[in-house]
PDB file of N, CA and C in Angstrom:
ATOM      1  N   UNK A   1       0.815  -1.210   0.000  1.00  0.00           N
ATOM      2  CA  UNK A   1       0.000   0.000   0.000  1.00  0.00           C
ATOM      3  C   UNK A   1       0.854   1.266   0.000  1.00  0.00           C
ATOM      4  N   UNK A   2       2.053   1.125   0.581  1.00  0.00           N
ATOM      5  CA  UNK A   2       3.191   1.859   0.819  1.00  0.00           C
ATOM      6  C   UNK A   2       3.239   2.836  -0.868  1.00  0.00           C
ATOM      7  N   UNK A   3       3.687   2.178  -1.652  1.00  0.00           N
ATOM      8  CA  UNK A   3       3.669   1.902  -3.381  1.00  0.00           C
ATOM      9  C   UNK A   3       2.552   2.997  -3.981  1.00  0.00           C
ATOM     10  N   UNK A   4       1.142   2.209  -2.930  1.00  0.00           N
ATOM     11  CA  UNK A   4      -0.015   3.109  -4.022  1.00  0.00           C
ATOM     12  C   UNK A   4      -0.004   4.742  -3.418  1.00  0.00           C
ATOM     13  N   UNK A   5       0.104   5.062  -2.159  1.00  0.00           N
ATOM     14  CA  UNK A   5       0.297   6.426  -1.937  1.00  0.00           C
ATOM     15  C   UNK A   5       1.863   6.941  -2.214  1.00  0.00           C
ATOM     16  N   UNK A   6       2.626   6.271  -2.521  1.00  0.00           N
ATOM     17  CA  UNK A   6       3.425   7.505  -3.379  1.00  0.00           C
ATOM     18  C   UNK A   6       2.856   7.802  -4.672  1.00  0.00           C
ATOM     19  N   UNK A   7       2.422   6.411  -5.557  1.00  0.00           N
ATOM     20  CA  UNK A   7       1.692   6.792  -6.453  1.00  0.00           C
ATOM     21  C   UNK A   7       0.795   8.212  -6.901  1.00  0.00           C
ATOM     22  N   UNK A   8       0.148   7.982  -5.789  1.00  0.00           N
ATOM     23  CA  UNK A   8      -1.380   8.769  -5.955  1.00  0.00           C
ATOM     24  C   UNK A   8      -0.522  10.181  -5.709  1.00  0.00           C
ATOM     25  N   UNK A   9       0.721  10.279  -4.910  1.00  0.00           N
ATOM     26  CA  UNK A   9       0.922  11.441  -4.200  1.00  0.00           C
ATOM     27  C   UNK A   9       0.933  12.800  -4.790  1.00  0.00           C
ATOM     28  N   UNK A  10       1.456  12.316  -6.240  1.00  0.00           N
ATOM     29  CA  UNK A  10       1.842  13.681  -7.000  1.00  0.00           C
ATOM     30  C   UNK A  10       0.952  13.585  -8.411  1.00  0.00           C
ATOM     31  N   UNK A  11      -0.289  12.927  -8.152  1.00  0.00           N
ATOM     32  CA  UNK A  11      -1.124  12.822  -8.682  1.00  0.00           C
ATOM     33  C   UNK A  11      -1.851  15.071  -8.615  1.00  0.00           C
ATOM     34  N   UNK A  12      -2.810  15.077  -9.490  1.00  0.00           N
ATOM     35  CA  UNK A  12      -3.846  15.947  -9.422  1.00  0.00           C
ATOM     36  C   UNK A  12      -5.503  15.427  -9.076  1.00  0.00           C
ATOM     37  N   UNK A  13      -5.618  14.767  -9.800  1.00  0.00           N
ATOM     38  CA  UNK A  13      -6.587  13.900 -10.164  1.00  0.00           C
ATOM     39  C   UNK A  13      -6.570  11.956 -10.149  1.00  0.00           C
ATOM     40  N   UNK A  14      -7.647  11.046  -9.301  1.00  0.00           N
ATOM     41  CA  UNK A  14      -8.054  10.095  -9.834  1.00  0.00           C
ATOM     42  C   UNK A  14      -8.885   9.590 -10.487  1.00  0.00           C
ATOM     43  N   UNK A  15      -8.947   8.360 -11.008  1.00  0.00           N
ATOM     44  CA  UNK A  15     -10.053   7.665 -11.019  1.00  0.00           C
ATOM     45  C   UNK A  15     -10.391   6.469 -10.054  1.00  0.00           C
ATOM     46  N   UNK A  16     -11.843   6.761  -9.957  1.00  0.00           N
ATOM     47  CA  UNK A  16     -12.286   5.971  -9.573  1.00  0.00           C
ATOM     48  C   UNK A  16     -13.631   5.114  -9.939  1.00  0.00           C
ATOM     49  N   UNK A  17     -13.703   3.949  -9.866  1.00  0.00           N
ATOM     50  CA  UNK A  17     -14.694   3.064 -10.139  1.00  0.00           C
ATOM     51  C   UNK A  17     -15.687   2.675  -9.053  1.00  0.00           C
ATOM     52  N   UNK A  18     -16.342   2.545  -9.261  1.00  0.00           N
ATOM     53  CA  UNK A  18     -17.457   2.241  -8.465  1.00  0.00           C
ATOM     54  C   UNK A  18     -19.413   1.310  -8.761  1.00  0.00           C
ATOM     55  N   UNK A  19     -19.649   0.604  -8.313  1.00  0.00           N
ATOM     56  CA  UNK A  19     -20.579   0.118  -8.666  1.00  0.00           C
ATOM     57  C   UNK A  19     -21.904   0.345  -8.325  1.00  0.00           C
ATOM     58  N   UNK A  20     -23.081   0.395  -9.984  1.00  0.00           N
ATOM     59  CA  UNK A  20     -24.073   1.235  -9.624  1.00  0.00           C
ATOM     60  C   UNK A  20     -25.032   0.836  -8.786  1.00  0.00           C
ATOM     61  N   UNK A  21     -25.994   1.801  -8.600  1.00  0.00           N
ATOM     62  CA  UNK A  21     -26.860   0.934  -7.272  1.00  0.00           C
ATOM     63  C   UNK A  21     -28.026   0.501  -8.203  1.00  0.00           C
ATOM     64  N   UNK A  22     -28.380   0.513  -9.126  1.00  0.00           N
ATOM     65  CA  UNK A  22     -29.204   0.089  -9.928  1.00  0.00           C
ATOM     66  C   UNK A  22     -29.142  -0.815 -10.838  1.00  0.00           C
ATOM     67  N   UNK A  23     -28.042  -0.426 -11.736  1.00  0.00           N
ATOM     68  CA  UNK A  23     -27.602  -1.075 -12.597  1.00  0.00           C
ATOM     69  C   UNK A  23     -26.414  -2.283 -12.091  1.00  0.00           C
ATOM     70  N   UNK A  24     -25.805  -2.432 -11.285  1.00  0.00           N
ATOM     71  CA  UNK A  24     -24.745  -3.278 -11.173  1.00  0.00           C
ATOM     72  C   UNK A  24     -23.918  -2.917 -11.873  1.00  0.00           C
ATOM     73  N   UNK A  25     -23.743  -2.059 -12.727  1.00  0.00           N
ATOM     74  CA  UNK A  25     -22.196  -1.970 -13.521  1.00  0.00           C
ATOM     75  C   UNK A  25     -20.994  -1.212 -12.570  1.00  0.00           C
ATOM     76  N   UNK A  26     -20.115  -1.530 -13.269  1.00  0.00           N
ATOM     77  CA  UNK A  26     -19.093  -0.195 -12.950  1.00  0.00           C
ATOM     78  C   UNK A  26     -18.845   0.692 -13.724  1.00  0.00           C
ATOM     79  N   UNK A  27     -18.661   1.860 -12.690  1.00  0.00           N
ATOM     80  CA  UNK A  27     -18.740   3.279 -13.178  1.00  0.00           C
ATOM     81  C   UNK A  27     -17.471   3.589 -12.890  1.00  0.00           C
ATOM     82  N   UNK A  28     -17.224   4.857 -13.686  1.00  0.00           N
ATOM     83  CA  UNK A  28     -15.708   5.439 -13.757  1.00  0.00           C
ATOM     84  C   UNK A  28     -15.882   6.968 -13.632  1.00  0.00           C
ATOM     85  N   UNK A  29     -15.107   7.149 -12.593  1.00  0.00           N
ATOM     86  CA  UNK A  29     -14.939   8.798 -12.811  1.00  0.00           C
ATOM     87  C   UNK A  29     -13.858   9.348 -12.675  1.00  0.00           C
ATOM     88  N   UNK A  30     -13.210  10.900 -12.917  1.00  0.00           N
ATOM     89  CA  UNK A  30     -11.901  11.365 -11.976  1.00  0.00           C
ATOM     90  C   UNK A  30     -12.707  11.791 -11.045  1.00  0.00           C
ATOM     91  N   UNK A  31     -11.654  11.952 -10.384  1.00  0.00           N
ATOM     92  CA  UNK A  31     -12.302  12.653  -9.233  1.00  0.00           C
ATOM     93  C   UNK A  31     -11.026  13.406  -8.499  1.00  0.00           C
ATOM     94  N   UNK A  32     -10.929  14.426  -7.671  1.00  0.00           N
ATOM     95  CA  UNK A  32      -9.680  14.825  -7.142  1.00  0.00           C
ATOM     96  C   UNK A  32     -10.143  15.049  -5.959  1.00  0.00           C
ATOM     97  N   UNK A  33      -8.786  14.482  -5.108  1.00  0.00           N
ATOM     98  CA  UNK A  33      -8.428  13.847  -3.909  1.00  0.00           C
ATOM     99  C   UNK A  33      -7.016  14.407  -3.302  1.00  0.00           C
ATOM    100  N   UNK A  34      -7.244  13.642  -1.875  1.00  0.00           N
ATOM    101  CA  UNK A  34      -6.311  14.511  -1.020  1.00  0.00           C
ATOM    102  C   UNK A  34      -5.917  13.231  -0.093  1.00  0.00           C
ATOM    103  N   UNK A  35      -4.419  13.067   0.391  1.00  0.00           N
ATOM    104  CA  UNK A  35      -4.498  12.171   1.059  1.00  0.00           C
ATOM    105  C   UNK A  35      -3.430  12.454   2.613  1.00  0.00           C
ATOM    106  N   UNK A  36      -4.230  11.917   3.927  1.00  0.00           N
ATOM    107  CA  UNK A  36      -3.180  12.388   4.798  1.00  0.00           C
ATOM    108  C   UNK A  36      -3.347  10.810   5.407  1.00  0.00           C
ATOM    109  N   UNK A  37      -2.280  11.018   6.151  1.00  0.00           N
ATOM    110  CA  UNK A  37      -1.511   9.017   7.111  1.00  0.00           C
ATOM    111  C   UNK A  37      -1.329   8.319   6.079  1.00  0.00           C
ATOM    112  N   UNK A  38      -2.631   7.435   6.311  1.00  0.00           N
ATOM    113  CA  UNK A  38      -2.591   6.289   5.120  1.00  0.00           C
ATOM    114  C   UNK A  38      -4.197   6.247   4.729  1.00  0.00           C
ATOM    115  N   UNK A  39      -4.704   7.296   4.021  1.00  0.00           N
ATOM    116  CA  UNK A  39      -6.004   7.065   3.913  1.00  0.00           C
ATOM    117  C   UNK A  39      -5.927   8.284   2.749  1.00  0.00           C
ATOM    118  N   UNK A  40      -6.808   8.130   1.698  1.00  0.00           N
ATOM    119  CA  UNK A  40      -7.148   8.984   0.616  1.00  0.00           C
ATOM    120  C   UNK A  40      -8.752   9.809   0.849  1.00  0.00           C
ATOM    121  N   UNK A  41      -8.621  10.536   0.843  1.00  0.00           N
ATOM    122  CA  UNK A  41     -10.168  11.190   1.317  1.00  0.00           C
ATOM    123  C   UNK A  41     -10.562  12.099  -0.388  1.00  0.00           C
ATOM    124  N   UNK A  42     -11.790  11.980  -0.341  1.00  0.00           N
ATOM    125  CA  UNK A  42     -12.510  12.087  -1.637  1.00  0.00           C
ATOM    126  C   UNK A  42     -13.985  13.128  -1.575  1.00  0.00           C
ATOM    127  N   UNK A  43     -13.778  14.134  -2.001  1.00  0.00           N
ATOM    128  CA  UNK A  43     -15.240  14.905  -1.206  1.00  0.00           C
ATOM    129  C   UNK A  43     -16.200  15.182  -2.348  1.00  0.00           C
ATOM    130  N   UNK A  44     -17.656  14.078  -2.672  1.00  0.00           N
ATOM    131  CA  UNK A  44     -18.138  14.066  -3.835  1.00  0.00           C
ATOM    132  C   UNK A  44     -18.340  15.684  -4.338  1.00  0.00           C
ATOM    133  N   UNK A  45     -18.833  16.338  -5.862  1.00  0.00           N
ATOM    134  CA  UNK A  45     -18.940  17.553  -6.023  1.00  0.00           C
ATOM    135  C   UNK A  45     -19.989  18.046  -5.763  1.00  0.00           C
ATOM    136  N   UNK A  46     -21.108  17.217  -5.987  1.00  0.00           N
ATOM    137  CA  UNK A  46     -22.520  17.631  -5.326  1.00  0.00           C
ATOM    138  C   UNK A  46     -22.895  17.115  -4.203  1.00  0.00           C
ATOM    139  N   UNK A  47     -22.024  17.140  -3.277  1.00  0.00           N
ATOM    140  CA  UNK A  47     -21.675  16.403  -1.549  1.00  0.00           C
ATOM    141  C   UNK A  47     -22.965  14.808  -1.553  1.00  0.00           C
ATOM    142  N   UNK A  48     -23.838  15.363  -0.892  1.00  0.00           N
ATOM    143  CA  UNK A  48     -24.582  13.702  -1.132  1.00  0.00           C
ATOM    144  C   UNK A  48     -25.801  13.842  -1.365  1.00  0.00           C
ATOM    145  N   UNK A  49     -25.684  14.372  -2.374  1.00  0.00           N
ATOM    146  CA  UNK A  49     -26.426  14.433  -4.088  1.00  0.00           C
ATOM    147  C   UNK A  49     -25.347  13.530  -5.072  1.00  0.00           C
ATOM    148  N   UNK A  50     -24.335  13.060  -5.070  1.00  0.00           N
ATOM    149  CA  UNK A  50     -23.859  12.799  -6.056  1.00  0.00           C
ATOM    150  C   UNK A  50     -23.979  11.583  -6.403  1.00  0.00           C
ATOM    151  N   UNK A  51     -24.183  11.110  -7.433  1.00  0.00           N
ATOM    152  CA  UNK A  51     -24.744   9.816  -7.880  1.00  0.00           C
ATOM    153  C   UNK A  51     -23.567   8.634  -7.298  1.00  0.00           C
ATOM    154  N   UNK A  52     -21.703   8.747  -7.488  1.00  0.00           N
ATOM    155  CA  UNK A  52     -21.385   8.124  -7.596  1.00  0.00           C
ATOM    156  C   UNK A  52     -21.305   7.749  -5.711  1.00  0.00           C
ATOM    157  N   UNK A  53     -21.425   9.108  -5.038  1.00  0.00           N
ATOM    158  CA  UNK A  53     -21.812   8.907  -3.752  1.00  0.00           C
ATOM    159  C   UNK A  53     -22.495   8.184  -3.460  1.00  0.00           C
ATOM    160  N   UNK A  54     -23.498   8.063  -3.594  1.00  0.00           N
ATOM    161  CA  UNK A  54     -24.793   7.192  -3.522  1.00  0.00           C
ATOM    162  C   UNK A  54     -24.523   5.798  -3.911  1.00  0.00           C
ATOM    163  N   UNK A  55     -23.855   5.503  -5.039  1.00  0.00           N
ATOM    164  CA  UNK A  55     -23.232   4.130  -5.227  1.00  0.00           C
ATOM    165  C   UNK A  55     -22.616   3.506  -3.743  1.00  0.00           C
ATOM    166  N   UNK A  56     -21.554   4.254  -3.697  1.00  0.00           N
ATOM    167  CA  UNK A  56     -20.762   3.565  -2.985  1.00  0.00           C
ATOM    168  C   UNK A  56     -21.430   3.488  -1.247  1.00  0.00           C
ATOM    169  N   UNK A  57     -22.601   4.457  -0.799  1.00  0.00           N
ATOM    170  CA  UNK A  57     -23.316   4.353  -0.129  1.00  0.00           C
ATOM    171  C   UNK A  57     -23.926   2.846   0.070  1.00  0.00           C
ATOM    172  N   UNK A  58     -24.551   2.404  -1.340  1.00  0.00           N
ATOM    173  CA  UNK A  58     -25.249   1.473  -1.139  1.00  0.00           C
ATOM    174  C   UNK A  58     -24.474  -0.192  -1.126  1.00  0.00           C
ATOM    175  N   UNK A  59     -22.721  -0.113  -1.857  1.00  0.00           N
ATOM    176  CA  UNK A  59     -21.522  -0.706  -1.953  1.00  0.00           C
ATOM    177  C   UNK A  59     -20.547  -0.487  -1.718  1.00  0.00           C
ATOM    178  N   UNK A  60     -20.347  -0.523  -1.068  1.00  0.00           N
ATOM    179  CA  UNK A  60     -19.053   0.403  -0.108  1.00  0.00           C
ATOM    180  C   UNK A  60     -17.843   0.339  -0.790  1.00  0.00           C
ATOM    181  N   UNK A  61     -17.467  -0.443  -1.858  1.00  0.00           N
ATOM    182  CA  UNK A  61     -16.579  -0.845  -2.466  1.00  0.00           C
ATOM    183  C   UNK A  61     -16.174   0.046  -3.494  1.00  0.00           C
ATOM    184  N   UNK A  62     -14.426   0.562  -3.255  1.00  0.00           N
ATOM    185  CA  UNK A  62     -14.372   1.723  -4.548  1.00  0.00           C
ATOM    186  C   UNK A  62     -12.797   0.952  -4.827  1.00  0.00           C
ATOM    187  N   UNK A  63     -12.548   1.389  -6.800  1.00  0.00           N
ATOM    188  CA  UNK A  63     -11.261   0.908  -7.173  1.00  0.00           C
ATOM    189  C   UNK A  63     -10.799   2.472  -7.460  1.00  0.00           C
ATOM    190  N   UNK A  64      -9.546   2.583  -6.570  1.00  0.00           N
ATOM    191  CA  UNK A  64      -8.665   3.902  -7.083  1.00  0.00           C
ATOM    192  C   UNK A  64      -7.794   3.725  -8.166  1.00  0.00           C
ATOM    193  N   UNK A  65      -7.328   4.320  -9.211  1.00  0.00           N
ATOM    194  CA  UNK A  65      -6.390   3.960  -9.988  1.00  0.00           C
ATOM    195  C   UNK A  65      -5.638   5.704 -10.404  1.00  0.00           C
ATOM    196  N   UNK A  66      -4.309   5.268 -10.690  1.00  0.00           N
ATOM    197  CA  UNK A  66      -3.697   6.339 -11.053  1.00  0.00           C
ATOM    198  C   UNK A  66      -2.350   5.948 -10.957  1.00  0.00           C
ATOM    199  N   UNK A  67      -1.687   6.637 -12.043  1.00  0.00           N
ATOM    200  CA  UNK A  67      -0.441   6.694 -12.183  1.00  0.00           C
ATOM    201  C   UNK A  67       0.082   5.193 -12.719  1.00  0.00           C
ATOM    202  N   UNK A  68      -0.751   4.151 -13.307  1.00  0.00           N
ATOM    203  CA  UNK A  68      -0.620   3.080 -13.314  1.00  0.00           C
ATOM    204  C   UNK A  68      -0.735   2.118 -11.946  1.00  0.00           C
ATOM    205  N   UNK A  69      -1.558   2.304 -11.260  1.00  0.00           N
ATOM    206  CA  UNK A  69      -1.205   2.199  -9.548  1.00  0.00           C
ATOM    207  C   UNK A  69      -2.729   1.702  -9.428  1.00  0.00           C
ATOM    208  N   UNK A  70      -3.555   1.153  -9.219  1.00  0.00           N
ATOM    209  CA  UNK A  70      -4.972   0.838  -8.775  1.00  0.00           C
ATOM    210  C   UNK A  70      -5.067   0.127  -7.367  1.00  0.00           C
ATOM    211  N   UNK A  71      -5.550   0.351  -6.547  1.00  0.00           N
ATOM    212  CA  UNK A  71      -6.052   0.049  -5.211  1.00  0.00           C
ATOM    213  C   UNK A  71      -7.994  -0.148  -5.240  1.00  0.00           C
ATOM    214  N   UNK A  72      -7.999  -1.618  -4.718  1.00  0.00           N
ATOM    215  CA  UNK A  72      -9.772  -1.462  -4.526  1.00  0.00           C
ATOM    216  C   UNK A  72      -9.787  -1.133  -2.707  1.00  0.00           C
ATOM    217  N   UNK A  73     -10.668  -1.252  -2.297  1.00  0.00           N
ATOM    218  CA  UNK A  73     -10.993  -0.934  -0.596  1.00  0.00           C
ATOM    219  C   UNK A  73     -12.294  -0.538  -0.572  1.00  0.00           C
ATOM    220  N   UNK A  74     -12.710  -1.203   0.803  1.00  0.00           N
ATOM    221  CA  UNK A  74     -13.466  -0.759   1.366  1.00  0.00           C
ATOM    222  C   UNK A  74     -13.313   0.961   1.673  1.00  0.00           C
ATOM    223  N   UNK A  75     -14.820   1.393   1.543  1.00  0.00           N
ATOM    224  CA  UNK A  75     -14.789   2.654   2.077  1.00  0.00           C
ATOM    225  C   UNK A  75     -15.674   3.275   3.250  1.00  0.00           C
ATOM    226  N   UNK A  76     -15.057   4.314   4.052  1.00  0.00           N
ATOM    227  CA  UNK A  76     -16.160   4.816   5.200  1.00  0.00           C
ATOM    228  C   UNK A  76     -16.282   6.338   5.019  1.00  0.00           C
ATOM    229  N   UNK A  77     -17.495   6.370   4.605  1.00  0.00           N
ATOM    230  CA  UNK A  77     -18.487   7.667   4.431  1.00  0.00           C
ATOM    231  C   UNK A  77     -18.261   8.583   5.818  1.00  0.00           C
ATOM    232  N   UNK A  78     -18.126   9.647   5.361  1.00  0.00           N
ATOM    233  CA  UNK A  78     -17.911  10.634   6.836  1.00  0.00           C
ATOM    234  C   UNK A  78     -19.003  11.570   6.584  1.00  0.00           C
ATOM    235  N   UNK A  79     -19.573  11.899   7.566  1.00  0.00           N
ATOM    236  CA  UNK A  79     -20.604  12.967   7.513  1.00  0.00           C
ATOM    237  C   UNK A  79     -20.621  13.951   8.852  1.00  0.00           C
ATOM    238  N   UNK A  80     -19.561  13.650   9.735  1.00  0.00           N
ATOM    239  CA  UNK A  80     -19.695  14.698  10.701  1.00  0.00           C
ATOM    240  C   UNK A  80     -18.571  15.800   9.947  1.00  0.00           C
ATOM    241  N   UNK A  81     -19.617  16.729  10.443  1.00  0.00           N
ATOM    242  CA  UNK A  81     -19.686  18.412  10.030  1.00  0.00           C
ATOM    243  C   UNK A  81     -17.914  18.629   9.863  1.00  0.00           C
ATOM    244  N   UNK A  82     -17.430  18.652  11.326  1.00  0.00           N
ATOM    245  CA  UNK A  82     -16.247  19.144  11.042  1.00  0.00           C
ATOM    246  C   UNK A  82     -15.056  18.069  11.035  1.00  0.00           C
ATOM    247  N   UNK A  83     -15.023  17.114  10.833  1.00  0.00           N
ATOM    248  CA  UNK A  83     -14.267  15.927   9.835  1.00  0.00           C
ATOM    249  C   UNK A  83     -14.480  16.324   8.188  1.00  0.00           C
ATOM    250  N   UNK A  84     -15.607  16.497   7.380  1.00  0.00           N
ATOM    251  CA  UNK A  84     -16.016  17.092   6.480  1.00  0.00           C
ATOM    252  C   UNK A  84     -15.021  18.724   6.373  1.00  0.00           C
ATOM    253  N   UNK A  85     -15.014  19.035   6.871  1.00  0.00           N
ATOM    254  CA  UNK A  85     -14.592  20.299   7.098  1.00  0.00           C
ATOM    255  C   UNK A  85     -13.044  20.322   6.968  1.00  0.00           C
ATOM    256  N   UNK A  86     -12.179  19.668   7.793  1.00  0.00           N
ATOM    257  CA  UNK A  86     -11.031  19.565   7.866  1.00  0.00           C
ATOM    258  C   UNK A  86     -11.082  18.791   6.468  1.00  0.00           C
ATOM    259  N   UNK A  87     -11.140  17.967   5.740  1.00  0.00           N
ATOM    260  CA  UNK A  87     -10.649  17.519   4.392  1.00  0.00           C
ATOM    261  C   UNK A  87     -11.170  18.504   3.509  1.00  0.00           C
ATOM    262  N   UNK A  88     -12.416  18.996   3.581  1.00  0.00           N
ATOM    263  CA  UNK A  88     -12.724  19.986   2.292  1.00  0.00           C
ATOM    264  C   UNK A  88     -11.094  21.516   2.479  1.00  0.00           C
ATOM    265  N   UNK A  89     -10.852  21.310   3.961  1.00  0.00           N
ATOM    266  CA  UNK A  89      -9.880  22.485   4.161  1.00  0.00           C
ATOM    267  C   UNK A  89      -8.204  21.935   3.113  1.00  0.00           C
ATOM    268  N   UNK A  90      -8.200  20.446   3.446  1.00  0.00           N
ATOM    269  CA  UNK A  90      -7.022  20.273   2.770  1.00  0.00           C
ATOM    270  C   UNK A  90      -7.436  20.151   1.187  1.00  0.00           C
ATOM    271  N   UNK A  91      -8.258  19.982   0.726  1.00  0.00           N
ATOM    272  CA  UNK A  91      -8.761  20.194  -0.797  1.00  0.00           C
ATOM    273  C   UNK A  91      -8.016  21.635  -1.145  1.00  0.00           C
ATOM    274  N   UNK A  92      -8.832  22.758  -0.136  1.00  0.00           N
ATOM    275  CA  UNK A  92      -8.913  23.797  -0.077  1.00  0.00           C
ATOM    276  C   UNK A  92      -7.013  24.181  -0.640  1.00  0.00           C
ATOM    277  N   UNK A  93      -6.136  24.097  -0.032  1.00  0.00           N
ATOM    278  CA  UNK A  93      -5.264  24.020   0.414  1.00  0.00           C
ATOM    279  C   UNK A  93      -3.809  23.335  -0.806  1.00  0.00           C
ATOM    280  N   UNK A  94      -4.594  22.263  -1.478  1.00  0.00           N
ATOM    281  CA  UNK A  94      -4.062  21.357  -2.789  1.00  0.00           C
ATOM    282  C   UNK A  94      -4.304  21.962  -3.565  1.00  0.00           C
ATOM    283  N   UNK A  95      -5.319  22.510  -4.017  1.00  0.00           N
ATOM    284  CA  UNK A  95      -6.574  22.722  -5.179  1.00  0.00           C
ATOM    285  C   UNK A  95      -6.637  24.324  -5.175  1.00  0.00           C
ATOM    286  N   UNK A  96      -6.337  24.879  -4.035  1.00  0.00           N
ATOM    287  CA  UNK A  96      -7.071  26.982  -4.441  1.00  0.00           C
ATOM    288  C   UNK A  96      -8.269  26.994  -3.939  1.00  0.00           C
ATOM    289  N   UNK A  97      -8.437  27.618  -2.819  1.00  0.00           N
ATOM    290  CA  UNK A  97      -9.665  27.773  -2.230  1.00  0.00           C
ATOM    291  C   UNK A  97     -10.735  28.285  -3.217  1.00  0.00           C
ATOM    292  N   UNK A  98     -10.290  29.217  -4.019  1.00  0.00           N
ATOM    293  CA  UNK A  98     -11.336  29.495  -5.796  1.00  0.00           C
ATOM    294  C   UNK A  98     -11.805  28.470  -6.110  1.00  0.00           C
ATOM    295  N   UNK A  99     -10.803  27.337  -6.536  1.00  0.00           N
ATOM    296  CA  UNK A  99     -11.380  26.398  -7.272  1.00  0.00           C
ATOM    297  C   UNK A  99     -12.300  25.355  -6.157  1.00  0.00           C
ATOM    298  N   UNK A 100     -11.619  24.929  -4.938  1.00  0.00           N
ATOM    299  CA  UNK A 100     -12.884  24.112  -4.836  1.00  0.00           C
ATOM    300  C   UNK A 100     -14.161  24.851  -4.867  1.00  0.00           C
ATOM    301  N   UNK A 101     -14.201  26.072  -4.126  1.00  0.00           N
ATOM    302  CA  UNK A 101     -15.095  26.708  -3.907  1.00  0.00           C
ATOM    303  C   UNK A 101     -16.197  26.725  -5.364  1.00  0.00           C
ATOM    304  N   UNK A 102     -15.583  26.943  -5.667  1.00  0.00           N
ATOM    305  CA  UNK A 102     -16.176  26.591  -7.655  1.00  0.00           C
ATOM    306  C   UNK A 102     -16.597  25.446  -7.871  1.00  0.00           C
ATOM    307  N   UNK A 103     -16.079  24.222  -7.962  1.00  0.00           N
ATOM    308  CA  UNK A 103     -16.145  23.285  -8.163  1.00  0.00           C
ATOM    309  C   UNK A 103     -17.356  22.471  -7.017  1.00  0.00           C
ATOM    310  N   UNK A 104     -16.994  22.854  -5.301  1.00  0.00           N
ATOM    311  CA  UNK A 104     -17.686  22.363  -4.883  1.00  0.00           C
ATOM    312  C   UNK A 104     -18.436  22.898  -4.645  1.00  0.00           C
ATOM    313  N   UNK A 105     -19.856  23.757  -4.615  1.00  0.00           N
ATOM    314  CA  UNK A 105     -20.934  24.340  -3.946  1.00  0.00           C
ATOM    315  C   UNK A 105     -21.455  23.627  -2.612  1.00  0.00           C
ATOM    316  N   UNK A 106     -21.332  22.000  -2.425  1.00  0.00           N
ATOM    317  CA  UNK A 106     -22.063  21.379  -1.454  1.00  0.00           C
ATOM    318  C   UNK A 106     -21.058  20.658  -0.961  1.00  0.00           C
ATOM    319  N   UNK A 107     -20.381  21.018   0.483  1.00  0.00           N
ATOM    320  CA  UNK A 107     -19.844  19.384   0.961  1.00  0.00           C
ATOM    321  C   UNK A 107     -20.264  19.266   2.259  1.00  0.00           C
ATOM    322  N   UNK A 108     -21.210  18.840   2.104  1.00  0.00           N
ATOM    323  CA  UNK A 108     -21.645  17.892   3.324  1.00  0.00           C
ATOM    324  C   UNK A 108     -21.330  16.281   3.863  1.00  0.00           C
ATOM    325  N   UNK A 109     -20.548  15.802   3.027  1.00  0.00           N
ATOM    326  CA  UNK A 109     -20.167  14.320   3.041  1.00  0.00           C
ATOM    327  C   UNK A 109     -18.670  14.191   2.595  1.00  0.00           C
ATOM    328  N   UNK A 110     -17.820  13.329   3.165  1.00  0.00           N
ATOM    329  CA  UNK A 110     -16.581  13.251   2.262  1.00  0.00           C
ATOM    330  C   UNK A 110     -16.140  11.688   2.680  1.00  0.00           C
ATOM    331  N   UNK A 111     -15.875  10.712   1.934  1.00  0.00           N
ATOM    332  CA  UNK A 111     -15.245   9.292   1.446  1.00  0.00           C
ATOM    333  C   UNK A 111     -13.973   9.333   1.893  1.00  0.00           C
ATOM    334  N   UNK A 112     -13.956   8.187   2.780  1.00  0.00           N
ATOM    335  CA  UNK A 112     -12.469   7.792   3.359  1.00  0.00           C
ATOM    336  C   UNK A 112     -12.175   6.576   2.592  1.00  0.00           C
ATOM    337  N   UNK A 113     -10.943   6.362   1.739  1.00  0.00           N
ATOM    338  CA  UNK A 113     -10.389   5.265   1.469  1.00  0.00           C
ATOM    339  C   UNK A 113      -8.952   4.642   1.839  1.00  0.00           C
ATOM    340  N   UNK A 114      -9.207   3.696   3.198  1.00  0.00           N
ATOM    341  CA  UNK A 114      -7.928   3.358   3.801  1.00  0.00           C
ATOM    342  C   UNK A 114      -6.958   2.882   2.573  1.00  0.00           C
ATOM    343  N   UNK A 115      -5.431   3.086   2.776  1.00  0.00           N
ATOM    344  CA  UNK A 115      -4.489   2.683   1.666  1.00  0.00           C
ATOM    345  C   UNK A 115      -3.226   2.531   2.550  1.00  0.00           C
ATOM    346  N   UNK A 116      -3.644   1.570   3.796  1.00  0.00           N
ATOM    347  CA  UNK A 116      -2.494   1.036   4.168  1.00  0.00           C
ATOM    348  C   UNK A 116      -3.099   0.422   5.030  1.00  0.00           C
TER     349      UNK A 116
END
C-alpha cells in the first residue's frame, strides 16, 4: 500500500470506479483527492447528491487507480460536520480555495479510502 500512496501522491486527479446501485455496472470517474496518514479522502462535487456517492453508499466498495497504480478498498463515508470540514480544508489548500469553492458548492459528506 506503501507503493499506491506515493503513487497517488503527485497525482492531481483520480479515477475511480465504483458500482451502480441500480444497474450493477461499474462506473468510472476522476475525481480529485487529497491524502493524509494512510487514507485517501474524496469529497463528492454535489456532496450527497452525487450519484457516484450514492453508489458507494449502497456498496461500499471503490477501485482507485492512477499513475498506473490501482487500489480497490473498502470505504467509510464521513458525515460529521467538522471531519467534512477539515478535508474539504485540505482540498482547499491542494486545489485553491477558488477552485474548490467553484467546483464544490455542497460538501456535506466526504469518502475515506484506507491505503495502508
Amino acid at each position: 500500500m506503501e507503493a499506491a500512496r506515493d503513487a497517488f501522491a503527485g497525482e492531481r486527479e483520480v479515477e475511480i470506479t465504483v458500482t451502480g446501485r441500480r444497474s450493477g455496472r461499474q462506473i468510472s470517474h476522476p475525481v480529485w483527492f487529497v491524502q493524509e496518514e494512510e487514507s485517501m479522502f474524496l469529497v463528492p462535487v454535489t456532496g450527497s447528491d452525487s450519484q457516484w456517492y450514492k453508489n458507494v453508499r449502497r456498496t461500499p466498495m471503490i477501485q482507485v487507480a492512477a499513475n498506473g497504480t490501482a487500489v480497490s478498498a473498502s470505504v467509510t463515508p464521513i458525515t460529521e460536520a467538522d471531519r467534512v470540514e477539515h478535508i474539504v480544508a485540505m482540498f482547499r489548500d491542494k486545489y485553491g480555495a477558488d477552485q474548490v469553492e467553484s467546483y464544490y458548492p455542497r460538501h456535506d459528506v466526504a469518502v475515506q479510502v484506507p491505503l495502508g
